[in-house]
PDB file of N, CA and C in Angstrom:
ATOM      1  N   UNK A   1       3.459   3.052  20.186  1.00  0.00           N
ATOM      2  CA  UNK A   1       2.560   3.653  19.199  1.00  0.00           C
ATOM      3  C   UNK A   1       2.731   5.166  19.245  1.00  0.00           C
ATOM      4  N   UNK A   2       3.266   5.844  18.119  1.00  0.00           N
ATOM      5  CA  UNK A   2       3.133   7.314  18.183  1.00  0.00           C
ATOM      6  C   UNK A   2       2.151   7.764  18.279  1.00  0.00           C
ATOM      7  N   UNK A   3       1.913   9.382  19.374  1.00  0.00           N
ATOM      8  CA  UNK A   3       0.827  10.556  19.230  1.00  0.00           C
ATOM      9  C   UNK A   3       0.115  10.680  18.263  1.00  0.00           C
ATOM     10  N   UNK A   4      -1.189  10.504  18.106  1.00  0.00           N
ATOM     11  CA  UNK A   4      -1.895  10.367  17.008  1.00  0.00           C
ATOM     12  C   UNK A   4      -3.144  11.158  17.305  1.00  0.00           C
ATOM     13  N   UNK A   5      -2.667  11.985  18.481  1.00  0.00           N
ATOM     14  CA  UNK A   5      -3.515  13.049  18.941  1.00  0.00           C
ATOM     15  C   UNK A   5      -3.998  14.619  17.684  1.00  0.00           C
ATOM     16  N   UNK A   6      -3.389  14.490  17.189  1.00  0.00           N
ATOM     17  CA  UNK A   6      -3.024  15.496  16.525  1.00  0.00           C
ATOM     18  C   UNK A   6      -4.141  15.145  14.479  1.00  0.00           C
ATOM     19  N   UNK A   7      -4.101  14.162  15.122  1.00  0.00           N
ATOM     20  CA  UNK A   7      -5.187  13.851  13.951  1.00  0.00           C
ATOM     21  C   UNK A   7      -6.806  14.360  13.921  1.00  0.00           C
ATOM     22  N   UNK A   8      -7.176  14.913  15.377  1.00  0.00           N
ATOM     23  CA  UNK A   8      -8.153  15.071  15.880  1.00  0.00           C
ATOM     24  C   UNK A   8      -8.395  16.817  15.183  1.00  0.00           C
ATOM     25  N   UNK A   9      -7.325  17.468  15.065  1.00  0.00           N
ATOM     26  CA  UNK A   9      -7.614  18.492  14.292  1.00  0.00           C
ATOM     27  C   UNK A   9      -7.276  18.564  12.619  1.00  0.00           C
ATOM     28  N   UNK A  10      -7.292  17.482  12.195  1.00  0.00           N
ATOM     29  CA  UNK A  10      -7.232  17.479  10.555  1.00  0.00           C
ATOM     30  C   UNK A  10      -8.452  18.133  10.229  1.00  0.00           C
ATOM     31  N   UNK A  11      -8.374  18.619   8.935  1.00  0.00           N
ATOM     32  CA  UNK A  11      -9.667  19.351   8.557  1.00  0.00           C
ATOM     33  C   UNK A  11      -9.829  18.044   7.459  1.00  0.00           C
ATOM     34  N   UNK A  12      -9.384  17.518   7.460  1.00  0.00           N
ATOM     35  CA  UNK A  12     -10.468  16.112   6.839  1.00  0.00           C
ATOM     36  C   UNK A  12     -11.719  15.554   7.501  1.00  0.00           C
ATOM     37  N   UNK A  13     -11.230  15.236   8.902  1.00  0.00           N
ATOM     38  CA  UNK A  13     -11.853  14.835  10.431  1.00  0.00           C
ATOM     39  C   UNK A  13     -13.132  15.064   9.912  1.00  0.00           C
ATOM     40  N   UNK A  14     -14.204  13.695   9.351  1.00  0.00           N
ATOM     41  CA  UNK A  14     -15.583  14.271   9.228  1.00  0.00           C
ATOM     42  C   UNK A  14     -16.200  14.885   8.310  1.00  0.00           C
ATOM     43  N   UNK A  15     -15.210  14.864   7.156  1.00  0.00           N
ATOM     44  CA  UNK A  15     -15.573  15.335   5.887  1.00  0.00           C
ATOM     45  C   UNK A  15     -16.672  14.445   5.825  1.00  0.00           C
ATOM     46  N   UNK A  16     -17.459  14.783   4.099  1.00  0.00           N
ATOM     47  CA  UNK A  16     -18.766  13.981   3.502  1.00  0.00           C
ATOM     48  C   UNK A  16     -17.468  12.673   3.167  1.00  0.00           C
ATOM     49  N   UNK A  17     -18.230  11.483   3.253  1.00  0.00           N
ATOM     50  CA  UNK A  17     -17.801  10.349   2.026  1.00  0.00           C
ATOM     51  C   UNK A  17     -17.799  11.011   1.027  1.00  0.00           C
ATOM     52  N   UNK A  18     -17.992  11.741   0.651  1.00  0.00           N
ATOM     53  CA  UNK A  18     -18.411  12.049  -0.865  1.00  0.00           C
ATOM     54  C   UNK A  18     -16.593  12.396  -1.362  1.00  0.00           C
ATOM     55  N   UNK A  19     -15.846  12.923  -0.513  1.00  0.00           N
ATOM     56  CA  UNK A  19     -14.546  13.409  -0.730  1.00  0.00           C
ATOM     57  C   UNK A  19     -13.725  11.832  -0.959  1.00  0.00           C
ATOM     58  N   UNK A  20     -12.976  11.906  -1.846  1.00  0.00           N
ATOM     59  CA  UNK A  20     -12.344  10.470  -2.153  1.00  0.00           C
ATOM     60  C   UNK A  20     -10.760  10.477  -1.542  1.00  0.00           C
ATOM     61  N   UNK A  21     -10.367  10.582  -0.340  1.00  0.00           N
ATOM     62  CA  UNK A  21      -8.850  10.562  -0.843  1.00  0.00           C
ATOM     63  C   UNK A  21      -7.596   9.728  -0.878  1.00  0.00           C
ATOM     64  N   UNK A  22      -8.264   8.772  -1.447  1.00  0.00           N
ATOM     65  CA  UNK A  22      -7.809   6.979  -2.039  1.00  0.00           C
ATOM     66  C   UNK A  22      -7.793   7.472  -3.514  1.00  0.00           C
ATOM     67  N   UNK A  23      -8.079   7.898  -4.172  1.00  0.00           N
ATOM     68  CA  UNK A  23      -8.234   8.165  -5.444  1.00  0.00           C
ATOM     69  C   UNK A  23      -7.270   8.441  -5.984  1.00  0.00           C
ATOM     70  N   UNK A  24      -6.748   7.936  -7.298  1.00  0.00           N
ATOM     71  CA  UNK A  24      -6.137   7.252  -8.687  1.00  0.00           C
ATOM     72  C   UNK A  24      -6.064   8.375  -9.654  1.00  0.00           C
ATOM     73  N   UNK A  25      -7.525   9.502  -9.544  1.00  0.00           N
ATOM     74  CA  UNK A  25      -7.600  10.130 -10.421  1.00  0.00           C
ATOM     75  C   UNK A  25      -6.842  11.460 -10.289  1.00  0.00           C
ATOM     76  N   UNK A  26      -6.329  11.875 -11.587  1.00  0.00           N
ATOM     77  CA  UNK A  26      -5.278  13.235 -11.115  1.00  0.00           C
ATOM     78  C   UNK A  26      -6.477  14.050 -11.143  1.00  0.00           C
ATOM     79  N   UNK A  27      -6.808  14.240 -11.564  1.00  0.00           N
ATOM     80  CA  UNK A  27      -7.574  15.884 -11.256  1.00  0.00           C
ATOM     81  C   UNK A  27      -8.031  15.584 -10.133  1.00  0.00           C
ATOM     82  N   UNK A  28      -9.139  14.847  -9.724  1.00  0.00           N
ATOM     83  CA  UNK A  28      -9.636  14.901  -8.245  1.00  0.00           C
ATOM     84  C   UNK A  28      -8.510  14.761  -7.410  1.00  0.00           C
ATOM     85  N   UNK A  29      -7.399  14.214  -7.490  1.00  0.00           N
ATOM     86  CA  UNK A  29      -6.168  13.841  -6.231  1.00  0.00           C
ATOM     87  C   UNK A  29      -5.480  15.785  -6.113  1.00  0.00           C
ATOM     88  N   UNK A  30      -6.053  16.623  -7.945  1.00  0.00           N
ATOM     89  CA  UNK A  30      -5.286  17.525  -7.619  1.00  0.00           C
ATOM     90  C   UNK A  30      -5.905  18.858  -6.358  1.00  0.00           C
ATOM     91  N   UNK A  31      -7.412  18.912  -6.796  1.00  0.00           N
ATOM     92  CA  UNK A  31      -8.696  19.386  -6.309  1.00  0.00           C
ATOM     93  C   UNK A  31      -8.234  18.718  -4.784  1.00  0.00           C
ATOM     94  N   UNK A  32      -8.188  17.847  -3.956  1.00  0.00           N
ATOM     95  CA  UNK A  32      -8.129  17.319  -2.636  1.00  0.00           C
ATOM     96  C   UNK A  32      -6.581  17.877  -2.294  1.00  0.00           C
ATOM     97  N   UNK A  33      -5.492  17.806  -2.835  1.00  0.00           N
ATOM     98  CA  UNK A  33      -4.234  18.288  -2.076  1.00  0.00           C
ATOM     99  C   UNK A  33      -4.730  19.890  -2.227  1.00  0.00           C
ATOM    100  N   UNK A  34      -5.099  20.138  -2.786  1.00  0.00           N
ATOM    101  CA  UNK A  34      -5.554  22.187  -2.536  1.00  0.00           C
ATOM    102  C   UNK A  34      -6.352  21.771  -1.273  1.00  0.00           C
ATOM    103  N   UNK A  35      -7.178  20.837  -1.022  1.00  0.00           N
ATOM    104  CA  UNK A  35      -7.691  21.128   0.269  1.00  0.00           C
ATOM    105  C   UNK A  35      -7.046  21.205   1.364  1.00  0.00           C
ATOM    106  N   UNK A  36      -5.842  20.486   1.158  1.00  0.00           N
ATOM    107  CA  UNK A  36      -5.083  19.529   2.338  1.00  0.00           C
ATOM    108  C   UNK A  36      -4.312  21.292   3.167  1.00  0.00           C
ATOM    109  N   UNK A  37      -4.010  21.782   1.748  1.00  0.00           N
ATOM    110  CA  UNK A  37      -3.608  23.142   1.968  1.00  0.00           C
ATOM    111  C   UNK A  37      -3.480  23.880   3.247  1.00  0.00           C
ATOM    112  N   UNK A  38      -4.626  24.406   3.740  1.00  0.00           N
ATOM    113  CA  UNK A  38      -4.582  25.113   4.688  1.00  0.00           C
ATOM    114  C   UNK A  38      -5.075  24.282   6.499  1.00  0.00           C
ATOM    115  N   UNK A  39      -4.664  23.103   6.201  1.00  0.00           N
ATOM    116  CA  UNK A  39      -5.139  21.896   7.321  1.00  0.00           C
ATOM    117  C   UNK A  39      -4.178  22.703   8.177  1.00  0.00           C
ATOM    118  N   UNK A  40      -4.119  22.577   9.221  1.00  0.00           N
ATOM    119  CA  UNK A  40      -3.947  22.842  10.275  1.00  0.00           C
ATOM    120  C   UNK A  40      -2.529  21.643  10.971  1.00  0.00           C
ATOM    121  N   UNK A  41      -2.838  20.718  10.554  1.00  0.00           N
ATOM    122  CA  UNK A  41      -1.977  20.082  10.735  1.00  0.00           C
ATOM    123  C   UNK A  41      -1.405  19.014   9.687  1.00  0.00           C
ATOM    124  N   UNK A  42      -1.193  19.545   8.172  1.00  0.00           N
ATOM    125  CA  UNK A  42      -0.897  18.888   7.203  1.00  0.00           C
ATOM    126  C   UNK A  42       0.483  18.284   7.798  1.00  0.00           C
ATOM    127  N   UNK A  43       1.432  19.385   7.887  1.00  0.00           N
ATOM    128  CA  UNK A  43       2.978  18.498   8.324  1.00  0.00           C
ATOM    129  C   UNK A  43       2.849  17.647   8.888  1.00  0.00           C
ATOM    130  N   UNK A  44       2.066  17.414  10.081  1.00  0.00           N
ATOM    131  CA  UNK A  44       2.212  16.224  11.052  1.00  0.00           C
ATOM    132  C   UNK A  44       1.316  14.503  10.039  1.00  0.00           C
ATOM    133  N   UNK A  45       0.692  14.884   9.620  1.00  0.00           N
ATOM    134  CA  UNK A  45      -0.199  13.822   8.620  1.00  0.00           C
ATOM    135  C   UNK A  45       0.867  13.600   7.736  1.00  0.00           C
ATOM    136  N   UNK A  46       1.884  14.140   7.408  1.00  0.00           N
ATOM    137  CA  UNK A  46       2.609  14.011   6.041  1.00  0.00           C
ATOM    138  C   UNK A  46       3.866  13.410   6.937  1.00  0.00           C
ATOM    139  N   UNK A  47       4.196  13.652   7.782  1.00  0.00           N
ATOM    140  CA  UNK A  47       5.063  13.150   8.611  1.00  0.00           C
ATOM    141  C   UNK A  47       5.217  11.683   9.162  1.00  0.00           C
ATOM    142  N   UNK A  48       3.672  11.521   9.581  1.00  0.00           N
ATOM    143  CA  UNK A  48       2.916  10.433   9.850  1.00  0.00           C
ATOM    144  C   UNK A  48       3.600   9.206   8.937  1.00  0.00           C
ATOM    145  N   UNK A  49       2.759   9.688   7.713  1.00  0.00           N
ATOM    146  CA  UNK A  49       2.496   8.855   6.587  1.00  0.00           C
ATOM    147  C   UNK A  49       4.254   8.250   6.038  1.00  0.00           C
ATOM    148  N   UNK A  50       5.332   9.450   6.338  1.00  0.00           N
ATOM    149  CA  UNK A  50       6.272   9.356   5.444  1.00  0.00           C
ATOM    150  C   UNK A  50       6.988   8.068   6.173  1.00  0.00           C
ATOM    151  N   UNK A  51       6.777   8.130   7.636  1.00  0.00           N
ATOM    152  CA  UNK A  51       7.598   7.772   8.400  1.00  0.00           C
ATOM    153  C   UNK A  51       7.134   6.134   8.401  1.00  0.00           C
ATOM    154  N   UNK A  52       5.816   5.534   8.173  1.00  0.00           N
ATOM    155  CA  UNK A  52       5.476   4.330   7.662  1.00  0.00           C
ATOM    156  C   UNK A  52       5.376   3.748   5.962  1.00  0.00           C
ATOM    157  N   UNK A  53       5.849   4.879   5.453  1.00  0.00           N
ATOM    158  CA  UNK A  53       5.800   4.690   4.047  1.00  0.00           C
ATOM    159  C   UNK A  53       6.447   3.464   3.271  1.00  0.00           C
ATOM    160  N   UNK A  54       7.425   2.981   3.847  1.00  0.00           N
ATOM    161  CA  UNK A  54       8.580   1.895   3.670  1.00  0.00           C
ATOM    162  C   UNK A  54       7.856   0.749   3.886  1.00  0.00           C
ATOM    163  N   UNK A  55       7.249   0.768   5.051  1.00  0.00           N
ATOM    164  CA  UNK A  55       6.605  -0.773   5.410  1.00  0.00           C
ATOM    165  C   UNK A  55       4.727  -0.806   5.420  1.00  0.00           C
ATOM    166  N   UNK A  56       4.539   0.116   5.113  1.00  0.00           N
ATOM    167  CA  UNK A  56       2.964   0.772   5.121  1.00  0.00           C
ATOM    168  C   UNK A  56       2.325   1.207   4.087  1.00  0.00           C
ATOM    169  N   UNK A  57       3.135   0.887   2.522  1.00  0.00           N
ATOM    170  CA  UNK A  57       2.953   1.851   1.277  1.00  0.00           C
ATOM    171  C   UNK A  57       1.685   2.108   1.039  1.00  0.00           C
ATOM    172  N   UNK A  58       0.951   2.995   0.943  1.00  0.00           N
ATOM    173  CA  UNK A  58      -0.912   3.594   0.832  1.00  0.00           C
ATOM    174  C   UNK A  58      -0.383   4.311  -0.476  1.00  0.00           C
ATOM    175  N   UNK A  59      -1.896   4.156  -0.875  1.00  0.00           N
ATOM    176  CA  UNK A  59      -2.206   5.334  -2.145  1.00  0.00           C
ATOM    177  C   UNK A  59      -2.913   6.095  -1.281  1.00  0.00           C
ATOM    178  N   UNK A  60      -3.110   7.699  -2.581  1.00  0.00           N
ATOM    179  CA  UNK A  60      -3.893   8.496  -1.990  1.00  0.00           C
ATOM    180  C   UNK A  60      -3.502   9.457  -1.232  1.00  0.00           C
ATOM    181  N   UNK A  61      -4.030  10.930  -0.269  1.00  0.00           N
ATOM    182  CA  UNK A  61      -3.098  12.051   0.012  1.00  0.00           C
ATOM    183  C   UNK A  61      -3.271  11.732   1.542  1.00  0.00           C
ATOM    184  N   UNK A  62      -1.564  12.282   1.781  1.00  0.00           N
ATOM    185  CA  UNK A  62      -1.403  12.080   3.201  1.00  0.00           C
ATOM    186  C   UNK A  62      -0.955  13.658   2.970  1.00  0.00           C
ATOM    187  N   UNK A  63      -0.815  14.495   3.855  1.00  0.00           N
ATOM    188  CA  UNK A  63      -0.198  15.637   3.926  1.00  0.00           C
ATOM    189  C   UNK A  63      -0.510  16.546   3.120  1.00  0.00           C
ATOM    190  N   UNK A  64      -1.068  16.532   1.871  1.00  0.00           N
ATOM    191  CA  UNK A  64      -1.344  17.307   0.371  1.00  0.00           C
ATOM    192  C   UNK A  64      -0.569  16.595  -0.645  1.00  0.00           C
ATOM    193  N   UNK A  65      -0.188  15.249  -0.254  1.00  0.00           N
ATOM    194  CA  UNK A  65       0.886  14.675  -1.510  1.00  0.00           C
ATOM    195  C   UNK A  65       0.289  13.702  -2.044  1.00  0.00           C
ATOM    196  N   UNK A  66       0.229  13.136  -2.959  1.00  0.00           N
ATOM    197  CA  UNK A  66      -0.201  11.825  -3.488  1.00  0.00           C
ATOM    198  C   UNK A  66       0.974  11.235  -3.188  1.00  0.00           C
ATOM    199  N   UNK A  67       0.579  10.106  -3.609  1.00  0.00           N
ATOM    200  CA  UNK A  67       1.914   8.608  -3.116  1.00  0.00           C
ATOM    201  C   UNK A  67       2.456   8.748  -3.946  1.00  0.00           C
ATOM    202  N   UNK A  68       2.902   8.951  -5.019  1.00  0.00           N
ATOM    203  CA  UNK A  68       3.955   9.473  -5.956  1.00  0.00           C
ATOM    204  C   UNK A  68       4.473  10.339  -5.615  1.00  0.00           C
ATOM    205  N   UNK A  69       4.472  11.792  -5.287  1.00  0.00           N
ATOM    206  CA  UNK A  69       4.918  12.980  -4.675  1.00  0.00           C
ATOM    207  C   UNK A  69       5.421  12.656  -3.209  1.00  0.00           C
ATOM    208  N   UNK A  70       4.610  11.531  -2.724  1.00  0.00           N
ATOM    209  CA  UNK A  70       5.712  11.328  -1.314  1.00  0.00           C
ATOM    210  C   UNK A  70       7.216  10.523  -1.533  1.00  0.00           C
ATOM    211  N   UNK A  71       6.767   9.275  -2.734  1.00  0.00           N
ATOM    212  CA  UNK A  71       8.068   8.516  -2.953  1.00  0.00           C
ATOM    213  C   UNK A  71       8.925   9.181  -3.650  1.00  0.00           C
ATOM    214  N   UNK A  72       8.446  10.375  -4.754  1.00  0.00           N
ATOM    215  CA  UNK A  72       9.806  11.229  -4.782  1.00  0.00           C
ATOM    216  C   UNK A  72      10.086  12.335  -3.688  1.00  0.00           C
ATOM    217  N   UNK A  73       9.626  12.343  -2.966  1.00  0.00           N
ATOM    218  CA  UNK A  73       9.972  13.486  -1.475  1.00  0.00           C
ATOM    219  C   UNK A  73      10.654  12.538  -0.662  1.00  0.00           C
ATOM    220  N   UNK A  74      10.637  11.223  -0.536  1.00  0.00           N
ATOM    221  CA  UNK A  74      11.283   9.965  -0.086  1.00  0.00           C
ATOM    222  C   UNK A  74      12.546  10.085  -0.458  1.00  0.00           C
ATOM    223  N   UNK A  75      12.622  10.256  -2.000  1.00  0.00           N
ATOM    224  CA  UNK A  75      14.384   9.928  -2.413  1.00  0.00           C
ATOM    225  C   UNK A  75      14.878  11.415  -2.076  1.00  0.00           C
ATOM    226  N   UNK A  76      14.054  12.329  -2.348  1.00  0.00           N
ATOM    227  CA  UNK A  76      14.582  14.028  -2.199  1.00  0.00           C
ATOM    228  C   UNK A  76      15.170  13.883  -0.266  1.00  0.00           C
ATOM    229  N   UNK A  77      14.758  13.393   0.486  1.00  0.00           N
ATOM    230  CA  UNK A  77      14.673  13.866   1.331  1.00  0.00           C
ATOM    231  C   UNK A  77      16.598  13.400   2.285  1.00  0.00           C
ATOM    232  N   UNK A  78      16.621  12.085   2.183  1.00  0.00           N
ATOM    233  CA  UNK A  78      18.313  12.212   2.195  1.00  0.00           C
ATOM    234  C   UNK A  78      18.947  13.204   1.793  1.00  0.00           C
ATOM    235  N   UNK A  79      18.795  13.104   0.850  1.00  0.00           N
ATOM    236  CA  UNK A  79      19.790  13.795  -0.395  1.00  0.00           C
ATOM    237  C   UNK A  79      20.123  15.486  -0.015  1.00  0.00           C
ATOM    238  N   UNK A  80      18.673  16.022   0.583  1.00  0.00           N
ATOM    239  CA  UNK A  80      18.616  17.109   1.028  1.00  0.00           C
ATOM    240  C   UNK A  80      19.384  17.100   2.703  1.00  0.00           C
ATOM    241  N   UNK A  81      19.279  16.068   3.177  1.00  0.00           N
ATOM    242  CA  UNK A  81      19.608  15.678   4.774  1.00  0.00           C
ATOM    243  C   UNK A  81      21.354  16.187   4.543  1.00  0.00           C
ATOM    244  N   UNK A  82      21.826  15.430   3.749  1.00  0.00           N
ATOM    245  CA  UNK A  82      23.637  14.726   3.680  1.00  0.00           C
ATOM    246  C   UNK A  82      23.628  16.785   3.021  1.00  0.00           C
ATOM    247  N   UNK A  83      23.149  16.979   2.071  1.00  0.00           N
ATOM    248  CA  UNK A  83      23.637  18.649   1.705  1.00  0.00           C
ATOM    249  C   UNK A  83      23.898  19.356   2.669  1.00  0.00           C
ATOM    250  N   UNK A  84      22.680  19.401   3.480  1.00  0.00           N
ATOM    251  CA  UNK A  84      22.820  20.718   4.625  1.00  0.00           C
ATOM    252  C   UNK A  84      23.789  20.106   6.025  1.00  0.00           C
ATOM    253  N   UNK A  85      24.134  18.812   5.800  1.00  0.00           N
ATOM    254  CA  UNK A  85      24.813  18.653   6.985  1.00  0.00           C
ATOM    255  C   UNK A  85      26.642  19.156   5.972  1.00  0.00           C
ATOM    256  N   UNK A  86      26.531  18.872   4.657  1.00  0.00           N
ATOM    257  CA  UNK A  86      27.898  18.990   4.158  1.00  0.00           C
ATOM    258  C   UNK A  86      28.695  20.775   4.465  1.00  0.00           C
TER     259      UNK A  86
END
């Protein structure tokens, strides 16, 4: 099981319910990735998420991304791998 220590400083950690971030809707999904913004540990949550994304698919923001913005950061992310090694 990976370190999941690091979740303990998300600035989500304890938000109101009132914050949705399962949500469908673009404007509120856009309003919540501005939050995700200055988290403290967005990379590692986005990292998290990317790295179960294949067998784990979630809606909703992991990192500041919606699940659309991760599955195209999914195909971007080879593509970018094979460049910088060329």
């Amino acid at each position: 099981m990976p370190d999941r220590e690091w979740m303990l400083d998300a600035r989500c950690r304890g938000t109101d319910d009132v914050v949705d971030f399962f949500t469908d809707n673009q404007k509120v999904a856009a309003s919540i990735t501005g939050f995700c913004g200055p988290c403290p540990v967005r990379v590692e949550c986005l990292d998290y998420q990317l790295a179960y994304e294949e067998t784990h698919p979630r809606h909703g923001i992991f990192g500041g991304l919606t699940a659309t913005e991760r599955r195209d950061l999914a195909v971007r992310r080879p593509q970018a791998a094979a460049e910088a090694a060329s």
